[in-house]
PDB file of N, CA and C in Angstrom:
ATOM      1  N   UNK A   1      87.442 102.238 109.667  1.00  0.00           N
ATOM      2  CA  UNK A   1      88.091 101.737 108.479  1.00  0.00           C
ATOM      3  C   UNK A   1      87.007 101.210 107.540  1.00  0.00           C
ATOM      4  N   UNK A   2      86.991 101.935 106.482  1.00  0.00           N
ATOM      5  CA  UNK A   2      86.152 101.580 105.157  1.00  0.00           C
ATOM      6  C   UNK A   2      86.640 100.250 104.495  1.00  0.00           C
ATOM      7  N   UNK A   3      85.594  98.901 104.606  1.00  0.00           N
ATOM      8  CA  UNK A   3      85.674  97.526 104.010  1.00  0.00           C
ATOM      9  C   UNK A   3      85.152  97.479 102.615  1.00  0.00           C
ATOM     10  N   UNK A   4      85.958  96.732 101.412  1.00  0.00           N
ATOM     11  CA  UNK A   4      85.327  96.484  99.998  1.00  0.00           C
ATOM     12  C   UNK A   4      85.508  95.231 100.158  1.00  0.00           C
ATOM     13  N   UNK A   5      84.323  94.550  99.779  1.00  0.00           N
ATOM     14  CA  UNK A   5      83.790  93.278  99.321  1.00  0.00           C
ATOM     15  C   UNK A   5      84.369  93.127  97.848  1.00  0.00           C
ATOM     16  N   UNK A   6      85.754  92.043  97.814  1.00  0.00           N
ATOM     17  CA  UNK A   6      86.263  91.522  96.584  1.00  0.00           C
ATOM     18  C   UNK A   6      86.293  89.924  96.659  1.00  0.00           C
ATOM     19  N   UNK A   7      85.695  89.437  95.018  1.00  0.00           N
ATOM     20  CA  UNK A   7      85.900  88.235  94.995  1.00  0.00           C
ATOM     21  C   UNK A   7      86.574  87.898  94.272  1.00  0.00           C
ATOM     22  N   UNK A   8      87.846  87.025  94.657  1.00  0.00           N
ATOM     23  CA  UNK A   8      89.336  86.642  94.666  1.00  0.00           C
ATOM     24  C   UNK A   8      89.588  85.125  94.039  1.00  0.00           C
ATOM     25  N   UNK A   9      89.973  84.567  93.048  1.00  0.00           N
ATOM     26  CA  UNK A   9      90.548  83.380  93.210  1.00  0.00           C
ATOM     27  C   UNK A   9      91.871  82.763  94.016  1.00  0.00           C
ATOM     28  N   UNK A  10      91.597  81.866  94.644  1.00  0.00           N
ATOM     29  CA  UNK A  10      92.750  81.365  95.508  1.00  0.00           C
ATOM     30  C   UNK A  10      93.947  80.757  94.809  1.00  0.00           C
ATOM     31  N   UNK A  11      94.495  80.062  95.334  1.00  0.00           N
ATOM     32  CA  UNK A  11      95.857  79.189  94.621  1.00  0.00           C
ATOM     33  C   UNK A  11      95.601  78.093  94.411  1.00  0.00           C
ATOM     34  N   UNK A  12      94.313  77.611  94.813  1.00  0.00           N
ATOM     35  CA  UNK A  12      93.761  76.259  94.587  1.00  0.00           C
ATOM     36  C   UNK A  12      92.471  76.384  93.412  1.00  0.00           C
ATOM     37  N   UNK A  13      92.456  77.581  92.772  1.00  0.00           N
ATOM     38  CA  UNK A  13      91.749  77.749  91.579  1.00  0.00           C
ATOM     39  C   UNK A  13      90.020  78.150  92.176  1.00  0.00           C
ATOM     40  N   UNK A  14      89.713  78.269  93.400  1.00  0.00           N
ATOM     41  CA  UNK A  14      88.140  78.636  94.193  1.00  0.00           C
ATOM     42  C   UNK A  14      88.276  79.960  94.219  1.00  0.00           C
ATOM     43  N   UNK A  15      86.815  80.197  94.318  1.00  0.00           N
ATOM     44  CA  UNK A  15      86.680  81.582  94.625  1.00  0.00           C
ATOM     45  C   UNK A  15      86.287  81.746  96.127  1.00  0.00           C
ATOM     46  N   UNK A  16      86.871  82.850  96.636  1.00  0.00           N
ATOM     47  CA  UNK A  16      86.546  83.311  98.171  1.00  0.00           C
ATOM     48  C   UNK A  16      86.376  84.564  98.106  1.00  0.00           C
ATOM     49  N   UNK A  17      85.964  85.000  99.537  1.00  0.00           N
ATOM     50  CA  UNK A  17      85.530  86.809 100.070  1.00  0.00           C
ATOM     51  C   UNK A  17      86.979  87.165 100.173  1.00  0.00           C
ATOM     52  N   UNK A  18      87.705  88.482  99.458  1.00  0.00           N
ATOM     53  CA  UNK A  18      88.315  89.290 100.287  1.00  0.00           C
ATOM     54  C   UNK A  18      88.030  90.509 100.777  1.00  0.00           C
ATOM     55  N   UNK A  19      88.500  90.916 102.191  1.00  0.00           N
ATOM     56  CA  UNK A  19      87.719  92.544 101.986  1.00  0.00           C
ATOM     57  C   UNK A  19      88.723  92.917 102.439  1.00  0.00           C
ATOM     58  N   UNK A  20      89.203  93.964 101.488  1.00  0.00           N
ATOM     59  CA  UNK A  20      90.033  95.148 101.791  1.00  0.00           C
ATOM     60  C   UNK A  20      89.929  96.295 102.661  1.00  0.00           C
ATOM     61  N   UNK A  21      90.490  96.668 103.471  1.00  0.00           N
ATOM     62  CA  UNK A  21      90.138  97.576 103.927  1.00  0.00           C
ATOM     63  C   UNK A  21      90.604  99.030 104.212  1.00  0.00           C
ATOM     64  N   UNK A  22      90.427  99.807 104.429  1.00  0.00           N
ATOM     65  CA  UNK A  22      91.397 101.299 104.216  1.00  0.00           C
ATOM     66  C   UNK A  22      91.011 102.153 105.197  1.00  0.00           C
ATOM     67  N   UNK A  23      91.889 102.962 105.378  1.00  0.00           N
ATOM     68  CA  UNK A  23      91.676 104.077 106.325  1.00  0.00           C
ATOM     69  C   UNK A  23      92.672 105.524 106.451  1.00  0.00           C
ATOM     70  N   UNK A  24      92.463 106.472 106.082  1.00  0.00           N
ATOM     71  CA  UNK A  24      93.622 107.818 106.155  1.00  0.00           C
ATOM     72  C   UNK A  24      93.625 107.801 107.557  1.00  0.00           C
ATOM     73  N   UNK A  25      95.336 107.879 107.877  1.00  0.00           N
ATOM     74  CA  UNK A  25      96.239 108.245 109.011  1.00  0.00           C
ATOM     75  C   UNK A  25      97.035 109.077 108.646  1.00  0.00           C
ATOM     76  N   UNK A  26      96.792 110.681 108.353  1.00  0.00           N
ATOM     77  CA  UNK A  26      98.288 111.420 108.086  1.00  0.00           C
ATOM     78  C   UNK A  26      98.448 111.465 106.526  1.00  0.00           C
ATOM     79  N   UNK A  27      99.769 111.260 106.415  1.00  0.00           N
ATOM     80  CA  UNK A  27     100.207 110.858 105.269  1.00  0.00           C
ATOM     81  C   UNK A  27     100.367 109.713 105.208  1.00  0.00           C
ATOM     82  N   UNK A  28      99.775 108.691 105.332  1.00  0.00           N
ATOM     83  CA  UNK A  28      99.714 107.330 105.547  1.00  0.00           C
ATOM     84  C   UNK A  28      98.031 106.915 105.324  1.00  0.00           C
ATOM     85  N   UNK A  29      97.907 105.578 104.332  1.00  0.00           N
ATOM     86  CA  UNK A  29      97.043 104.664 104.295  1.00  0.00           C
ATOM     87  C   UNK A  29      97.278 103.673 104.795  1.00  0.00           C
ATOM     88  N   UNK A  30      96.339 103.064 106.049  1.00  0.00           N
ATOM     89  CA  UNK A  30      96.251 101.969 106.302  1.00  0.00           C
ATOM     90  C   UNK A  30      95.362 100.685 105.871  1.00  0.00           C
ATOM     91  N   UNK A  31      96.137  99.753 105.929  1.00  0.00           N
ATOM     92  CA  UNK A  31      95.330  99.109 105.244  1.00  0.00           C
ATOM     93  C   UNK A  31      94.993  97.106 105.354  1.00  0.00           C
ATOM     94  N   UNK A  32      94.060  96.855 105.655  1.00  0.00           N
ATOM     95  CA  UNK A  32      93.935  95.766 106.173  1.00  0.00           C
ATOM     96  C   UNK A  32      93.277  94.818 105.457  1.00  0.00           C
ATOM     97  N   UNK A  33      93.771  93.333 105.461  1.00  0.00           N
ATOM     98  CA  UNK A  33      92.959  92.371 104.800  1.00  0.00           C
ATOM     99  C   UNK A  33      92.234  91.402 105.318  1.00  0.00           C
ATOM    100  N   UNK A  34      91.439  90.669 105.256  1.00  0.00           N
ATOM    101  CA  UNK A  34      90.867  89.608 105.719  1.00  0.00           C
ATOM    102  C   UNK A  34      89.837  89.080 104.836  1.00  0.00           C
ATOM    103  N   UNK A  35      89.933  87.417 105.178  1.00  0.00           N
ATOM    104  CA  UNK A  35      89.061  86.948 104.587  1.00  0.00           C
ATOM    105  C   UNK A  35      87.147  86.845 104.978  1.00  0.00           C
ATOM    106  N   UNK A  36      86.582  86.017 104.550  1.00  0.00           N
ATOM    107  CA  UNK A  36      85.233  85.687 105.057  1.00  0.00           C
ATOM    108  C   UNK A  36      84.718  85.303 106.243  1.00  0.00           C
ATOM    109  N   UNK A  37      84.746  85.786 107.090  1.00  0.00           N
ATOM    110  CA  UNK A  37      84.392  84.436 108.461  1.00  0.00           C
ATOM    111  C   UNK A  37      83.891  83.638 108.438  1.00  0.00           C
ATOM    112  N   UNK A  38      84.327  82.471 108.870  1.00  0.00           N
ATOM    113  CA  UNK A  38      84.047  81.162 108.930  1.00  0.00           C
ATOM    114  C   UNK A  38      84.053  80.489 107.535  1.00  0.00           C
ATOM    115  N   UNK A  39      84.660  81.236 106.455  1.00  0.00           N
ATOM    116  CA  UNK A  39      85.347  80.782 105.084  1.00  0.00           C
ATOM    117  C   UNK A  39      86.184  79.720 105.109  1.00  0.00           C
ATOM    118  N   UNK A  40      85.696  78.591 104.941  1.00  0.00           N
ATOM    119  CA  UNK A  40      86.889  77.446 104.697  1.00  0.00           C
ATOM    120  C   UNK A  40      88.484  77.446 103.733  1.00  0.00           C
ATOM    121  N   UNK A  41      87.977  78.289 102.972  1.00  0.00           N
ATOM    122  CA  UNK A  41      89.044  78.582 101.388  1.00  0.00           C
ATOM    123  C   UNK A  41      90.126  79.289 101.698  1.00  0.00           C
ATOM    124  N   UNK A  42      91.033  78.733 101.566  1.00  0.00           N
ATOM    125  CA  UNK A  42      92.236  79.626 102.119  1.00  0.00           C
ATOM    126  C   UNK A  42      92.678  80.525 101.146  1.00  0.00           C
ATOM    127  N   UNK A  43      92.548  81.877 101.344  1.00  0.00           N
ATOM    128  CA  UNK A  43      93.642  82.755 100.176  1.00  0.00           C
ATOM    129  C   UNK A  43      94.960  82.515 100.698  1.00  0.00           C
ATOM    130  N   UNK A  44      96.303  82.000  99.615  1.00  0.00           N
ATOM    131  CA  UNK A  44      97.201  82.230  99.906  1.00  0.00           C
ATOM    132  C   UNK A  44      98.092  82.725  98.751  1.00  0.00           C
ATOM    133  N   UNK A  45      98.899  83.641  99.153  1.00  0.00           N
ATOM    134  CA  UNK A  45      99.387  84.343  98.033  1.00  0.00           C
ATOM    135  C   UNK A  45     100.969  85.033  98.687  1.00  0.00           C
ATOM    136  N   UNK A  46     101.426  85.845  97.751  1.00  0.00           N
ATOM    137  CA  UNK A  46     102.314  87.374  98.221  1.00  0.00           C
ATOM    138  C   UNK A  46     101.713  88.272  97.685  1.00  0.00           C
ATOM    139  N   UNK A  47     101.721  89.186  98.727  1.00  0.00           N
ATOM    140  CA  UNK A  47     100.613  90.300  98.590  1.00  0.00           C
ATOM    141  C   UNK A  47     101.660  91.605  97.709  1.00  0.00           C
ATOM    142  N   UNK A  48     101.198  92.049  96.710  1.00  0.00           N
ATOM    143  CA  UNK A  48     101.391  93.443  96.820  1.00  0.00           C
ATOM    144  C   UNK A  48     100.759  94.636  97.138  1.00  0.00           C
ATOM    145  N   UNK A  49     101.445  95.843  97.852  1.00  0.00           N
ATOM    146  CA  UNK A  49      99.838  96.672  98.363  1.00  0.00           C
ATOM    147  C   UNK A  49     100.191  97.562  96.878  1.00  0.00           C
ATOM    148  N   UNK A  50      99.399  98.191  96.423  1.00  0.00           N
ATOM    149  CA  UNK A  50      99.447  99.340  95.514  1.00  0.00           C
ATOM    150  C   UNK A  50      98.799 100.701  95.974  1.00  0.00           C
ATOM    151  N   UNK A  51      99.401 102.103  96.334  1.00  0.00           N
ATOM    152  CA  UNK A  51      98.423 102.955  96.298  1.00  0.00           C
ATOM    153  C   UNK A  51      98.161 103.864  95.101  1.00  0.00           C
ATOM    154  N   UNK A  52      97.271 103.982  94.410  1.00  0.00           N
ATOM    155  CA  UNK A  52      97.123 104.658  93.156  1.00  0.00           C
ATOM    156  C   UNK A  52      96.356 106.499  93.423  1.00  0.00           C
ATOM    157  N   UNK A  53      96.734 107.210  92.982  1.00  0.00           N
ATOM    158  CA  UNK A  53      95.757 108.518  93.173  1.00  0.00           C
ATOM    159  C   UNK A  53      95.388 109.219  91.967  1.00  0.00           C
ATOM    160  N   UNK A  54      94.209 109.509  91.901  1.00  0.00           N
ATOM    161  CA  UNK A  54      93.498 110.532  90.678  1.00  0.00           C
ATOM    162  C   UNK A  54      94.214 111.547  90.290  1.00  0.00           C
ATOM    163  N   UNK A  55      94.603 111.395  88.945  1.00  0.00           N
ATOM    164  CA  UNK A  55      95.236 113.100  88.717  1.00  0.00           C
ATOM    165  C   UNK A  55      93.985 114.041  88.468  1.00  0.00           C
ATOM    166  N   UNK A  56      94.408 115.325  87.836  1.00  0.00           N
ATOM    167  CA  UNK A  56      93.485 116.471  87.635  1.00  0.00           C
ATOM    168  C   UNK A  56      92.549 115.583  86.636  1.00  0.00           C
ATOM    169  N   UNK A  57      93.139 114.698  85.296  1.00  0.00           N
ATOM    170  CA  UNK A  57      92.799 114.026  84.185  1.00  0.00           C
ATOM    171  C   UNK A  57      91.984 113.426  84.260  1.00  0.00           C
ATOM    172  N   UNK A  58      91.349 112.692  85.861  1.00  0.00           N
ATOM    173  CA  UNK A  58      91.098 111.623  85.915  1.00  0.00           C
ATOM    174  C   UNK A  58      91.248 109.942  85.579  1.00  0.00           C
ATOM    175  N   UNK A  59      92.803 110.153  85.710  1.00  0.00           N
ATOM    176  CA  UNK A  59      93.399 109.058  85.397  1.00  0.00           C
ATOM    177  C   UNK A  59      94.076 108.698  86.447  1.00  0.00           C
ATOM    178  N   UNK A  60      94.512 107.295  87.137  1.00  0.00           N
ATOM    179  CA  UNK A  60      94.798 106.910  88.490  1.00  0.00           C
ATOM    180  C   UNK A  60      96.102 106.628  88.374  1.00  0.00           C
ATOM    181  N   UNK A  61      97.403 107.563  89.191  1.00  0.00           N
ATOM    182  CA  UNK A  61      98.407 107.417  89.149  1.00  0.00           C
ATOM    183  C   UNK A  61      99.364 106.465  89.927  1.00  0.00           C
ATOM    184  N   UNK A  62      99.782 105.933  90.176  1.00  0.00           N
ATOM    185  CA  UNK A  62     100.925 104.621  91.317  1.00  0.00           C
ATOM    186  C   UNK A  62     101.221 105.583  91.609  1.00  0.00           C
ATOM    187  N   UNK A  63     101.064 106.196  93.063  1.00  0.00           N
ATOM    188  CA  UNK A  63     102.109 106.988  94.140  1.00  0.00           C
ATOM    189  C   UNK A  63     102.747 106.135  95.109  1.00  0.00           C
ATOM    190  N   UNK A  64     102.697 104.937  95.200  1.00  0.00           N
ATOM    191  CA  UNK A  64     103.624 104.081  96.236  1.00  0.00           C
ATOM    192  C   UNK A  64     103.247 102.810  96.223  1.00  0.00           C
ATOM    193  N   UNK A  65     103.673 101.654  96.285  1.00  0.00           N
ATOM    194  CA  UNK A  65     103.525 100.646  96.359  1.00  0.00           C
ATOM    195  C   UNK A  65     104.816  99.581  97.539  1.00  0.00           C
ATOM    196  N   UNK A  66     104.622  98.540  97.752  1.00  0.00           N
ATOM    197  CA  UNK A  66     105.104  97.700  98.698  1.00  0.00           C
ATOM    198  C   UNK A  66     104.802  96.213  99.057  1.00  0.00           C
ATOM    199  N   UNK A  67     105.599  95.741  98.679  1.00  0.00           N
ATOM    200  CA  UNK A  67     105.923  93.855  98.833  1.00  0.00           C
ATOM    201  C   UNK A  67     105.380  93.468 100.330  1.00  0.00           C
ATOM    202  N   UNK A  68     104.429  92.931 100.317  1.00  0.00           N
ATOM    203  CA  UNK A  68     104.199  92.925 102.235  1.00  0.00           C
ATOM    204  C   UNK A  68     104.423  91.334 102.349  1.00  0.00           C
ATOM    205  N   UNK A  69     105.035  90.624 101.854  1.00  0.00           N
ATOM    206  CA  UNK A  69     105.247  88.644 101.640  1.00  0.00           C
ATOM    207  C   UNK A  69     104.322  88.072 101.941  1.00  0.00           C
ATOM    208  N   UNK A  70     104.350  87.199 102.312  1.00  0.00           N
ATOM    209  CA  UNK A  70     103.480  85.896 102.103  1.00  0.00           C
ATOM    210  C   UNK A  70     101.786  86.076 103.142  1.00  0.00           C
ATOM    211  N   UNK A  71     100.984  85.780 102.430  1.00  0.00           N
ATOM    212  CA  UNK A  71      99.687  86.182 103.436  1.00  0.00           C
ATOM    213  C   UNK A  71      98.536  84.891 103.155  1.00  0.00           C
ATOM    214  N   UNK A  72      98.589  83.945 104.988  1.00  0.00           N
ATOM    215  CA  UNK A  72      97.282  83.258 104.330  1.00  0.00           C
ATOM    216  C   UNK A  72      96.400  83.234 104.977  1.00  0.00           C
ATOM    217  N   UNK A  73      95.406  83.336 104.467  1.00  0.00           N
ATOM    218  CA  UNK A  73      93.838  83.391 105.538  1.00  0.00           C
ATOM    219  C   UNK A  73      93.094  82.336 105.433  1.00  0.00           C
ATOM    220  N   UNK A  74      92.584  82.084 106.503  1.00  0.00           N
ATOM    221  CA  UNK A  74      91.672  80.641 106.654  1.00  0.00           C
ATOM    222  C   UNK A  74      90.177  80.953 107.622  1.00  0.00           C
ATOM    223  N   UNK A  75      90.635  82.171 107.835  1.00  0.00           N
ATOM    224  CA  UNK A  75      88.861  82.784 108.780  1.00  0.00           C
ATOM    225  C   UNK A  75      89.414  83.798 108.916  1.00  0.00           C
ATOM    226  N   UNK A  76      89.476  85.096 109.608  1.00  0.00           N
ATOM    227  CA  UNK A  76      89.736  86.108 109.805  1.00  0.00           C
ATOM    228  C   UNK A  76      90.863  86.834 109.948  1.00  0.00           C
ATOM    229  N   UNK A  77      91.848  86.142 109.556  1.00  0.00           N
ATOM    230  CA  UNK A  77      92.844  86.415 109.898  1.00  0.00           C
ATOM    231  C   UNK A  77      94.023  88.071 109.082  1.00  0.00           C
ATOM    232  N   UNK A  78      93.874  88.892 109.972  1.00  0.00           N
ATOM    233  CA  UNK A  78      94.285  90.032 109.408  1.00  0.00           C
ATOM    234  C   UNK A  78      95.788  90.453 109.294  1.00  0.00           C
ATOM    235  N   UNK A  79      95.998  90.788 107.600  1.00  0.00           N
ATOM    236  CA  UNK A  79      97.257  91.629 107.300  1.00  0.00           C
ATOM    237  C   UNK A  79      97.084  93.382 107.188  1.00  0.00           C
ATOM    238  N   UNK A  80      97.885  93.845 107.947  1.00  0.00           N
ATOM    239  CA  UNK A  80      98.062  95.048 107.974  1.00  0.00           C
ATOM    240  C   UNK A  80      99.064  95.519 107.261  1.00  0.00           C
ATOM    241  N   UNK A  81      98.601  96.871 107.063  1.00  0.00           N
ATOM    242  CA  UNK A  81     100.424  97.458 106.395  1.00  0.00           C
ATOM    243  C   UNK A  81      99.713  99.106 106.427  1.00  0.00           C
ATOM    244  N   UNK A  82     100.947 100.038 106.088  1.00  0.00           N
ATOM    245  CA  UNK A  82     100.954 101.267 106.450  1.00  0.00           C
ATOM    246  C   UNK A  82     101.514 101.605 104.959  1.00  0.00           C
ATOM    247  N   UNK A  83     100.449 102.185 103.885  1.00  0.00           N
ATOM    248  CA  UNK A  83     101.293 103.171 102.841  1.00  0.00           C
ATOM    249  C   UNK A  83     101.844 104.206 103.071  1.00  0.00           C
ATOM    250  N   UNK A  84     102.545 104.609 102.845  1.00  0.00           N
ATOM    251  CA  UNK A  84     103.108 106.457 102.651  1.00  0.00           C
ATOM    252  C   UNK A  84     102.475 106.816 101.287  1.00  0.00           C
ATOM    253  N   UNK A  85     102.178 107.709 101.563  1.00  0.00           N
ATOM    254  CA  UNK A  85     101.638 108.779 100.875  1.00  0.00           C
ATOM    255  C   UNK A  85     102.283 109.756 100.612  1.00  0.00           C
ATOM    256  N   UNK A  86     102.954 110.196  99.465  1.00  0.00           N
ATOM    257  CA  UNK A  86     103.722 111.024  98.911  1.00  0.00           C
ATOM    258  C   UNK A  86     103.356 112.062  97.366  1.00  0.00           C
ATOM    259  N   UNK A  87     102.805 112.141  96.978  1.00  0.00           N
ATOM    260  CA  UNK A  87     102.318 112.474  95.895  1.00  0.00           C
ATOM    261  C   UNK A  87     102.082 113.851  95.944  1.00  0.00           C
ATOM    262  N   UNK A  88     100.607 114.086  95.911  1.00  0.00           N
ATOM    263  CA  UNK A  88     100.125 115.571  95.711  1.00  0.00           C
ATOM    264  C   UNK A  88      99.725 115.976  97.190  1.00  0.00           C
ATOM    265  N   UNK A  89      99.649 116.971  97.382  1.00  0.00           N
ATOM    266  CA  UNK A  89      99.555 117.353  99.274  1.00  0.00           C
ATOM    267  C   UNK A  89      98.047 117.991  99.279  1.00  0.00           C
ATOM    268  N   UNK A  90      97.844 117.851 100.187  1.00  0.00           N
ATOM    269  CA  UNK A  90      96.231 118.086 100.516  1.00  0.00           C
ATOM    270  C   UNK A  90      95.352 117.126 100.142  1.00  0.00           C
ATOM    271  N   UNK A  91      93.724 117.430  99.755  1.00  0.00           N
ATOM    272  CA  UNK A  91      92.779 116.144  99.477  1.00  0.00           C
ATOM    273  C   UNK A  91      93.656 115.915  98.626  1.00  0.00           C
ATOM    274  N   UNK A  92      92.783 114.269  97.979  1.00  0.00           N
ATOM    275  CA  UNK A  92      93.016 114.047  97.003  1.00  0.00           C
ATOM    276  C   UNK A  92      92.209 112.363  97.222  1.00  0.00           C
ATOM    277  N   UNK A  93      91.733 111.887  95.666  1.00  0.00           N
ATOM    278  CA  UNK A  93      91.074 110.604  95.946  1.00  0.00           C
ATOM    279  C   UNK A  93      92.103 109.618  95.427  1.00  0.00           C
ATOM    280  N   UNK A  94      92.029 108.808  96.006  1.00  0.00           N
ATOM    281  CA  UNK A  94      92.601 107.536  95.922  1.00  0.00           C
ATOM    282  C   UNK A  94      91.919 106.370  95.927  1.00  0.00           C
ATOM    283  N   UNK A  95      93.016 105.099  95.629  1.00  0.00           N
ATOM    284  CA  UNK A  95      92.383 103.716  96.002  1.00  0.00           C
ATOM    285  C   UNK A  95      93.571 102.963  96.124  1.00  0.00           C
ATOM    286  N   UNK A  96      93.527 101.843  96.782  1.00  0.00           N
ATOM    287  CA  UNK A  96      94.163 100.491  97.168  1.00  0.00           C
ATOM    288  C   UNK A  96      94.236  99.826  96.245  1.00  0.00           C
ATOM    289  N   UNK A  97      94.864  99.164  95.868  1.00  0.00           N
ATOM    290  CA  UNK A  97      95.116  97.684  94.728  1.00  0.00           C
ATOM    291  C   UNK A  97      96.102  96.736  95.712  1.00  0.00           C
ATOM    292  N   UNK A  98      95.222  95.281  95.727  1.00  0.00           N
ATOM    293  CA  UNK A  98      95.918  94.340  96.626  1.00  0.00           C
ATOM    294  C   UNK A  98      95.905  93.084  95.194  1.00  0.00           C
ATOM    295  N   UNK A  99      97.069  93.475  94.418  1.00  0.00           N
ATOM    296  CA  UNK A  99      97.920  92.235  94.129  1.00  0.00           C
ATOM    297  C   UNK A  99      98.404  90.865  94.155  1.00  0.00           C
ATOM    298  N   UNK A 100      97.902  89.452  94.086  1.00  0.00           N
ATOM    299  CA  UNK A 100      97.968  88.077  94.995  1.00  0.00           C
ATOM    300  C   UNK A 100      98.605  87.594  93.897  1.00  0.00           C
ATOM    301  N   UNK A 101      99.965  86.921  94.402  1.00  0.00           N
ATOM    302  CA  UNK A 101     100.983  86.405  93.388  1.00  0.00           C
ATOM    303  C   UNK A 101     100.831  85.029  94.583  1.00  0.00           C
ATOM    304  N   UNK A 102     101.388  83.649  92.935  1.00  0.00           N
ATOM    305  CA  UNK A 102     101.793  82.745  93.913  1.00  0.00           C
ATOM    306  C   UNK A 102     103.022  82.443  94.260  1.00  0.00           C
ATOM    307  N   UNK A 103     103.996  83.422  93.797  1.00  0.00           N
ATOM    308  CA  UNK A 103     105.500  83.316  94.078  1.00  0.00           C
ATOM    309  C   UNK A 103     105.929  84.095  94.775  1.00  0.00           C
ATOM    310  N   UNK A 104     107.415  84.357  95.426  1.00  0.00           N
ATOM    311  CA  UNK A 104     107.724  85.083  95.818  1.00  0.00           C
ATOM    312  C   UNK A 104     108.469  86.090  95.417  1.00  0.00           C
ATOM    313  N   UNK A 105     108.907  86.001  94.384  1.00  0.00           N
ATOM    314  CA  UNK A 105     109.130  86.508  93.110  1.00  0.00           C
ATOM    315  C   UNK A 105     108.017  87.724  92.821  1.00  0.00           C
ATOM    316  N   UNK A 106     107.251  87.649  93.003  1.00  0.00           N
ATOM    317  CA  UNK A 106     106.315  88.449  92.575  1.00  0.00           C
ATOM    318  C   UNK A 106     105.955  88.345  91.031  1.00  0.00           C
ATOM    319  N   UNK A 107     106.170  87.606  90.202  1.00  0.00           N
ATOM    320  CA  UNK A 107     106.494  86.707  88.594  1.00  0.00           C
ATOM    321  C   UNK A 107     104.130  86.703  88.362  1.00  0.00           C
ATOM    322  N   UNK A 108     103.740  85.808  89.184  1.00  0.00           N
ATOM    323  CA  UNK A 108     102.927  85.005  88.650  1.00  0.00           C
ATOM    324  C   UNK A 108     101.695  85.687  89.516  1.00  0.00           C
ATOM    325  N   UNK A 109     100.961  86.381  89.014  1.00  0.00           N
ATOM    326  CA  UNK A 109     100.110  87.096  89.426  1.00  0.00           C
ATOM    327  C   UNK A 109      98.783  86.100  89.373  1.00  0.00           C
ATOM    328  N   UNK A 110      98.170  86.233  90.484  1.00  0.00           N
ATOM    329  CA  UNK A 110      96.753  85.141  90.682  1.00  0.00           C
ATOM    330  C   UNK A 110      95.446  85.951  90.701  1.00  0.00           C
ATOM    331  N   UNK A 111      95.462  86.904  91.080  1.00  0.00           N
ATOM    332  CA  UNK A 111      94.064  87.994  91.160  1.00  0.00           C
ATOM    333  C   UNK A 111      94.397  89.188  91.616  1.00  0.00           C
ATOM    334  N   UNK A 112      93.699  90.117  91.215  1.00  0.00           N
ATOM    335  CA  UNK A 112      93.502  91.293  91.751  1.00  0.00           C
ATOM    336  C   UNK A 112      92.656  92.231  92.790  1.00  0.00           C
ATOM    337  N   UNK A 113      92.324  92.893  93.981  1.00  0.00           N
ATOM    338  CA  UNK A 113      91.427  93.064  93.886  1.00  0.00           C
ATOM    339  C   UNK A 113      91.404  94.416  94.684  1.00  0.00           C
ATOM    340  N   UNK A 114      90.579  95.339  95.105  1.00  0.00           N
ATOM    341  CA  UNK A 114      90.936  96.635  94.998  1.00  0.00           C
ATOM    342  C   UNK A 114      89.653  97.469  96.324  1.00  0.00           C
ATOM    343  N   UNK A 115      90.183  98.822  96.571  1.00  0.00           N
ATOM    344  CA  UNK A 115      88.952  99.199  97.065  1.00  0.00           C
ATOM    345  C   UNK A 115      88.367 100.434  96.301  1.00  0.00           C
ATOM    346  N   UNK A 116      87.110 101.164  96.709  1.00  0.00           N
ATOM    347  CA  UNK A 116      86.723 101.998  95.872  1.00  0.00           C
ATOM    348  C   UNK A 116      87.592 103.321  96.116  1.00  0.00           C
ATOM    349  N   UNK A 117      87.235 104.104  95.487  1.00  0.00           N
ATOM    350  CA  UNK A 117      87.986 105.777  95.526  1.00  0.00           C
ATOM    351  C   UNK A 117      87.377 105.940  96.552  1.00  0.00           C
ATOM    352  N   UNK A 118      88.266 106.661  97.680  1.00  0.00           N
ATOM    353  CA  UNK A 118      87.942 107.713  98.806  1.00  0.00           C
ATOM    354  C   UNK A 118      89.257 109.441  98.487  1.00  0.00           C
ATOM    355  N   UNK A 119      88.797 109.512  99.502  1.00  0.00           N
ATOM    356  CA  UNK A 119      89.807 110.950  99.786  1.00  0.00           C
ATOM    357  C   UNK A 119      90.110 110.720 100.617  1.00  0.00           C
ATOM    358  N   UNK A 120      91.640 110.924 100.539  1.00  0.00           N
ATOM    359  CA  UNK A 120      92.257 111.319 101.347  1.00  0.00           C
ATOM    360  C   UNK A 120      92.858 112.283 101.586  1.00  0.00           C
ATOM    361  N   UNK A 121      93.019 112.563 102.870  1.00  0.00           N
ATOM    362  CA  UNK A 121      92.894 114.412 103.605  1.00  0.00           C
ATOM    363  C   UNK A 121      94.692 114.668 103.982  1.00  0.00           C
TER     364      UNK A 121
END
């Protein structure tokens, strides 16, 4: 599983490590979060996952997205989730967008933070 180094503001206004992480399963992205080890700063948020994919244009399309609730990290502590992948069939590059709201609502968006383009097969 391929890790991106993102730096995130928390709900307490600090900055911390997030690293995203990704991996093709199928028609499925997996995808995992965690914070810094031994990071004191807690991210806490509601997560949204986003999966976005490259058209021919080179412009990055939303092929699926998903509410995964409430996520907080205080050292390593990992959220998982499973995209579907539905879009265009065969390769194709993509990326992750992880979303940090402080509501549950999904209303009040706190940071963004993302991984790089891969392919997925």
């Amino acid at each position: 599983m391929a890790c991106y180094e993102n730096s995130v503001i928390t709900s307490q206004g600090k900055r911390a490590k997030l690293f995203v992480c990704a991996r093709n399963n199928s028609s499925y992205v997996d995808v995992s979060l965690r914070g810094q080890p031994g990071d004191t700063k807690v991210i806490r948020g509601y997560i949204q996952l986003i999966l976005e994919e490259a058209n021919q244009y080179d412009a990055w399309i939303q092929v699926s997205s998903q509410n995964e609730g409430l996520w907080a990290d205080s050292t390593v502590k990992d959220k998982t989730a499973r995209i579907v992948h539905s879009y265009y069939p065969g390769k194709s590059i993509v990326r992750v967008i992880v979303k940090i709201y402080s509501d549950a609502n999904y209303k009040y968006l706190i940071d963004i933070a993302s991984t790089n383009a891969f392919i997925r097969q």
